[in-house]
C-alpha atoms as a PDB file:
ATOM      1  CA  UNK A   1      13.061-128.911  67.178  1.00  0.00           C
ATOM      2  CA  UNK A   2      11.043-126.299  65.306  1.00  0.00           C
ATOM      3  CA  UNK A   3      11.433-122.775  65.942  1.00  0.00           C
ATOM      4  CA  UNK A   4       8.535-120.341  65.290  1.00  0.00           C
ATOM      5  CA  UNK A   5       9.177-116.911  65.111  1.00  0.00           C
ATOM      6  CA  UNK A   6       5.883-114.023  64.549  1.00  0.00           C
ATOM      7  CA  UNK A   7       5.927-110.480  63.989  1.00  0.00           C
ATOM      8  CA  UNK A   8       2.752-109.165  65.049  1.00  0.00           C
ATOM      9  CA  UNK A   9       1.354-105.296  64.576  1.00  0.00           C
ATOM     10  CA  UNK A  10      -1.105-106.126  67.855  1.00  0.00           C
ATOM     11  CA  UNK A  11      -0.031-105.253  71.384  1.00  0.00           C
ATOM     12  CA  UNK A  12      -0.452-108.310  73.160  1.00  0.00           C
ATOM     13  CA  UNK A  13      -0.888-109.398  76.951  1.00  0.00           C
ATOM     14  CA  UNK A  14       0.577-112.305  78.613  1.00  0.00           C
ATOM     15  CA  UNK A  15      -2.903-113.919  78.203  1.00  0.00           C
ATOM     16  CA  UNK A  16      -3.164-113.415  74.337  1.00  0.00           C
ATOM     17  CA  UNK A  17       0.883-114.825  74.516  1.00  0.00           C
ATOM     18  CA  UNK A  18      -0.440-117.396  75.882  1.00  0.00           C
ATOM     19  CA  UNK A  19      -3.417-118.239  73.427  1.00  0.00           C
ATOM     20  CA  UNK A  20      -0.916-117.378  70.738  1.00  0.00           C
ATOM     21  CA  UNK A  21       1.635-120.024  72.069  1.00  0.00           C
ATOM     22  CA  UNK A  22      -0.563-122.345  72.518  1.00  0.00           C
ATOM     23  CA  UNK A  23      -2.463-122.871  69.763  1.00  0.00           C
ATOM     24  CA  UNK A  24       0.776-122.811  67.537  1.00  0.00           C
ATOM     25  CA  UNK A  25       1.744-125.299  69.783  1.00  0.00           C
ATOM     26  CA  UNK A  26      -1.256-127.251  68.569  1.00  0.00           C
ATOM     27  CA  UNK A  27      -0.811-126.388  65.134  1.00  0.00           C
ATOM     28  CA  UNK A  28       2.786-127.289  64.869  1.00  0.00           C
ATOM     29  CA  UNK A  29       1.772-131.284  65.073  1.00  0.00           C
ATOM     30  CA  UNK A  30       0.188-131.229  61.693  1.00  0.00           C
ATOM     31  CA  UNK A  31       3.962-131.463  60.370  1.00  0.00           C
ATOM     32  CA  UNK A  32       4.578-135.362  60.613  1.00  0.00           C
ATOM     33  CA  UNK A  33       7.637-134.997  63.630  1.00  0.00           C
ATOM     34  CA  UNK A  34       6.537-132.165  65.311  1.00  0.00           C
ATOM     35  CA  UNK A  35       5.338-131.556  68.779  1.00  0.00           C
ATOM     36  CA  UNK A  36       4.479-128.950  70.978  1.00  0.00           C
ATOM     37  CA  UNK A  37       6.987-130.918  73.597  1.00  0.00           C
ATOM     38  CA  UNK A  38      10.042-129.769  71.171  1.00  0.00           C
ATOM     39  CA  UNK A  39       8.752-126.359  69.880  1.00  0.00           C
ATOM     40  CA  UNK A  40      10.306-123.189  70.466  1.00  0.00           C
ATOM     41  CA  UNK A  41       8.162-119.882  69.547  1.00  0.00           C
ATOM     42  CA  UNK A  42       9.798-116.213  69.869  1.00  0.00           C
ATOM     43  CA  UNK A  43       6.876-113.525  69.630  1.00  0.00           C
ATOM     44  CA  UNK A  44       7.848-109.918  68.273  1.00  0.00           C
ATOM     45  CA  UNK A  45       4.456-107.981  69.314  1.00  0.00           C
ATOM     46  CA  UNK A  46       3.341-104.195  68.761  1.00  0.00           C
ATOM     47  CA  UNK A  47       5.743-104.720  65.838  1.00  0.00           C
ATOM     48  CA  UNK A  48       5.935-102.371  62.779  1.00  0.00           C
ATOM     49  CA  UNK A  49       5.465-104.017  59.744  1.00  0.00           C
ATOM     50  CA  UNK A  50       5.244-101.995  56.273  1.00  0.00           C
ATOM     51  CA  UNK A  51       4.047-103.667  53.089  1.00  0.00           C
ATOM     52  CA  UNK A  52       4.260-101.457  49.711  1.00  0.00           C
ATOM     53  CA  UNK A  53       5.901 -98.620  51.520  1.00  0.00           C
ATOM     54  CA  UNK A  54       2.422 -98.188  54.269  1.00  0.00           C
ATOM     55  CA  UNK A  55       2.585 -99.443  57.301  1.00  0.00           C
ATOM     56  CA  UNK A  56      -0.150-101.982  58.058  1.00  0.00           C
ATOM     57  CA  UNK A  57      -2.065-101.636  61.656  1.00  0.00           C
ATOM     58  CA  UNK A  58      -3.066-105.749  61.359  1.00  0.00           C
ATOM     59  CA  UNK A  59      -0.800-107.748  59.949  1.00  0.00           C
ATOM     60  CA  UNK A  60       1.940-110.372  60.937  1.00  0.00           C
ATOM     61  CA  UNK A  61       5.305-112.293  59.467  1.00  0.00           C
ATOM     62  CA  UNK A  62       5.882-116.042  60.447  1.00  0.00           C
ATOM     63  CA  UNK A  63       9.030-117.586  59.701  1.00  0.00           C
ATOM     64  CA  UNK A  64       9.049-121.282  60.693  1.00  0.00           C
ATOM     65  CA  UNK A  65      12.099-123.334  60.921  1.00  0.00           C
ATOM     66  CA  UNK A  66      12.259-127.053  60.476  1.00  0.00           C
ATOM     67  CA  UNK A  67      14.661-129.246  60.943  1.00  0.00           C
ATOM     68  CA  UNK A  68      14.248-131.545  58.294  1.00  0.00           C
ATOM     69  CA  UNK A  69      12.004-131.473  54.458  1.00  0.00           C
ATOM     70  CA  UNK A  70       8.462-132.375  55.148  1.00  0.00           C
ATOM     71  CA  UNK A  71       5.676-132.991  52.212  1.00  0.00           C
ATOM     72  CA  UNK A  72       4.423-129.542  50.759  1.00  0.00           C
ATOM     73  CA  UNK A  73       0.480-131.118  51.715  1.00  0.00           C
ATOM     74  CA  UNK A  74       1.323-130.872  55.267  1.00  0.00           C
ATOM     75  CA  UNK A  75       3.259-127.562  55.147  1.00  0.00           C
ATOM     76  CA  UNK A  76       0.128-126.140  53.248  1.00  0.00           C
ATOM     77  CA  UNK A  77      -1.902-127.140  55.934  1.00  0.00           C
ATOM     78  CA  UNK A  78      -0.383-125.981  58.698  1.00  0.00           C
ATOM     79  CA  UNK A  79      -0.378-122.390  56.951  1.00  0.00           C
ATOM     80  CA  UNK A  80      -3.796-122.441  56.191  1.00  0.00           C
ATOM     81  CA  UNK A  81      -4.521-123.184  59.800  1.00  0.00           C
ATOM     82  CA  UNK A  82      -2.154-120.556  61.403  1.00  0.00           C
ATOM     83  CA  UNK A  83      -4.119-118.148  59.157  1.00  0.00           C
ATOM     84  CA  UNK A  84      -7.617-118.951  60.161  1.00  0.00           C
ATOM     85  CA  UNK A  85      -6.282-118.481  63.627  1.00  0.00           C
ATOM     86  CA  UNK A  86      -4.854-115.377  63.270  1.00  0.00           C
ATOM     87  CA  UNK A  87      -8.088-113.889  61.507  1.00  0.00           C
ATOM     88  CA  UNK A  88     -10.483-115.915  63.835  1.00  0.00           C
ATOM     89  CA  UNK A  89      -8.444-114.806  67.116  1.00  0.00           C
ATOM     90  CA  UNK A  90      -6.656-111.651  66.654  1.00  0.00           C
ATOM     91  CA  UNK A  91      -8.403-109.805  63.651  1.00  0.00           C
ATOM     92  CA  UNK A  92      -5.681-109.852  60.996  1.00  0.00           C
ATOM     93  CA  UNK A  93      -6.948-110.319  57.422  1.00  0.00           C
ATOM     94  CA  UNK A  94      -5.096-113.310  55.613  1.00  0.00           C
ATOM     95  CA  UNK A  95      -4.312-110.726  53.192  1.00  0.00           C
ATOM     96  CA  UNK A  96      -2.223-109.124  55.522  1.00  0.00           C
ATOM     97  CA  UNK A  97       0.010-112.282  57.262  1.00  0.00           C
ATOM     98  CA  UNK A  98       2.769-113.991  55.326  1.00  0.00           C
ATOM     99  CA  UNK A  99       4.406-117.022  56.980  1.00  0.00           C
ATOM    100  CA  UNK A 100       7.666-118.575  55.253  1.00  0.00           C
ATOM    101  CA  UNK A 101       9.191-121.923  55.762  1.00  0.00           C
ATOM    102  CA  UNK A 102      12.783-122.950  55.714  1.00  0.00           C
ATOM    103  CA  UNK A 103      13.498-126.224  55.935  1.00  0.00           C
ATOM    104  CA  UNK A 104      17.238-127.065  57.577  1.00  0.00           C
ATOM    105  CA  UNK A 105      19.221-130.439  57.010  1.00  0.00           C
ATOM    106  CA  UNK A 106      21.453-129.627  59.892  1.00  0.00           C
ATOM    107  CA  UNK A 107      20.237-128.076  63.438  1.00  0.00           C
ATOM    108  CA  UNK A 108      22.539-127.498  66.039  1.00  0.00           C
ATOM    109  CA  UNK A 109      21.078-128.345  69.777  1.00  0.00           C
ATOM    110  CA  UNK A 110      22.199-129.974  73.559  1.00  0.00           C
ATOM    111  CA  UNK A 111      25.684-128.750  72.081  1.00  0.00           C
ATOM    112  CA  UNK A 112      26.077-130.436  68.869  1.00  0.00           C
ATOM    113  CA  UNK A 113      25.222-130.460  65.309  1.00  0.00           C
ATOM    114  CA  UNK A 114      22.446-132.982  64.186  1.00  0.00           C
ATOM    115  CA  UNK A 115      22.010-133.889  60.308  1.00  0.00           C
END
């Protein structure tokens, strides 16, 4: 199971949630594994996020957890992706969204610890 979780500076309605969910839900199946069946996505909006001691009125932090490696092509992909949509969608400059991804050997769900 995944787990996506986004900071976002924007205020967001259930609507944009929604588009937001979604389409990382889409995104989320370029990882070889991954489905939107199996994600989980927490989303932190109207969030204050200060880079270089300013705070930044567009911007965003994505931390993805996987559980599992996966090939650095696919991970690069899937970043690119999240940050045309961000951009393209919401109006956050790439410059301004960081995403980081941990990758987990053991994942704990349905009350017991997978490896």
């Amino acid at each position: 199971m995944p787990y996506i979780n986004i900071n976002i500076t924007n205020k967001l309605n259930e609507e944009e949630k929604n588009t937001l969910k979604s389409k990382l839900g889409e995104l989320i199946t370029i990882i070889p594994g991954k489905t939107e069946a199996r994600l989980m996505i927490g989303i932190n909006d109207d969030y204050s996020l200060y880079h270089a001691g300013d705070k930044k009125e567009k911007a965003a932090y994505i931390i993805v957890q996987l559980f599992k490696s996966c090939d650095f092509e696919y991970k690069a992909k899937f970043t690119e992706k999240v940050f045309d949509f961000l951009e393209e969608e919401f109006n956050i400059p790439k410059a301004n969204v960081y995403l980081s991804i941990n990758e987990h050997q053991c994942w704990g769900s349905n009350g017991t610890l997978n490896k």
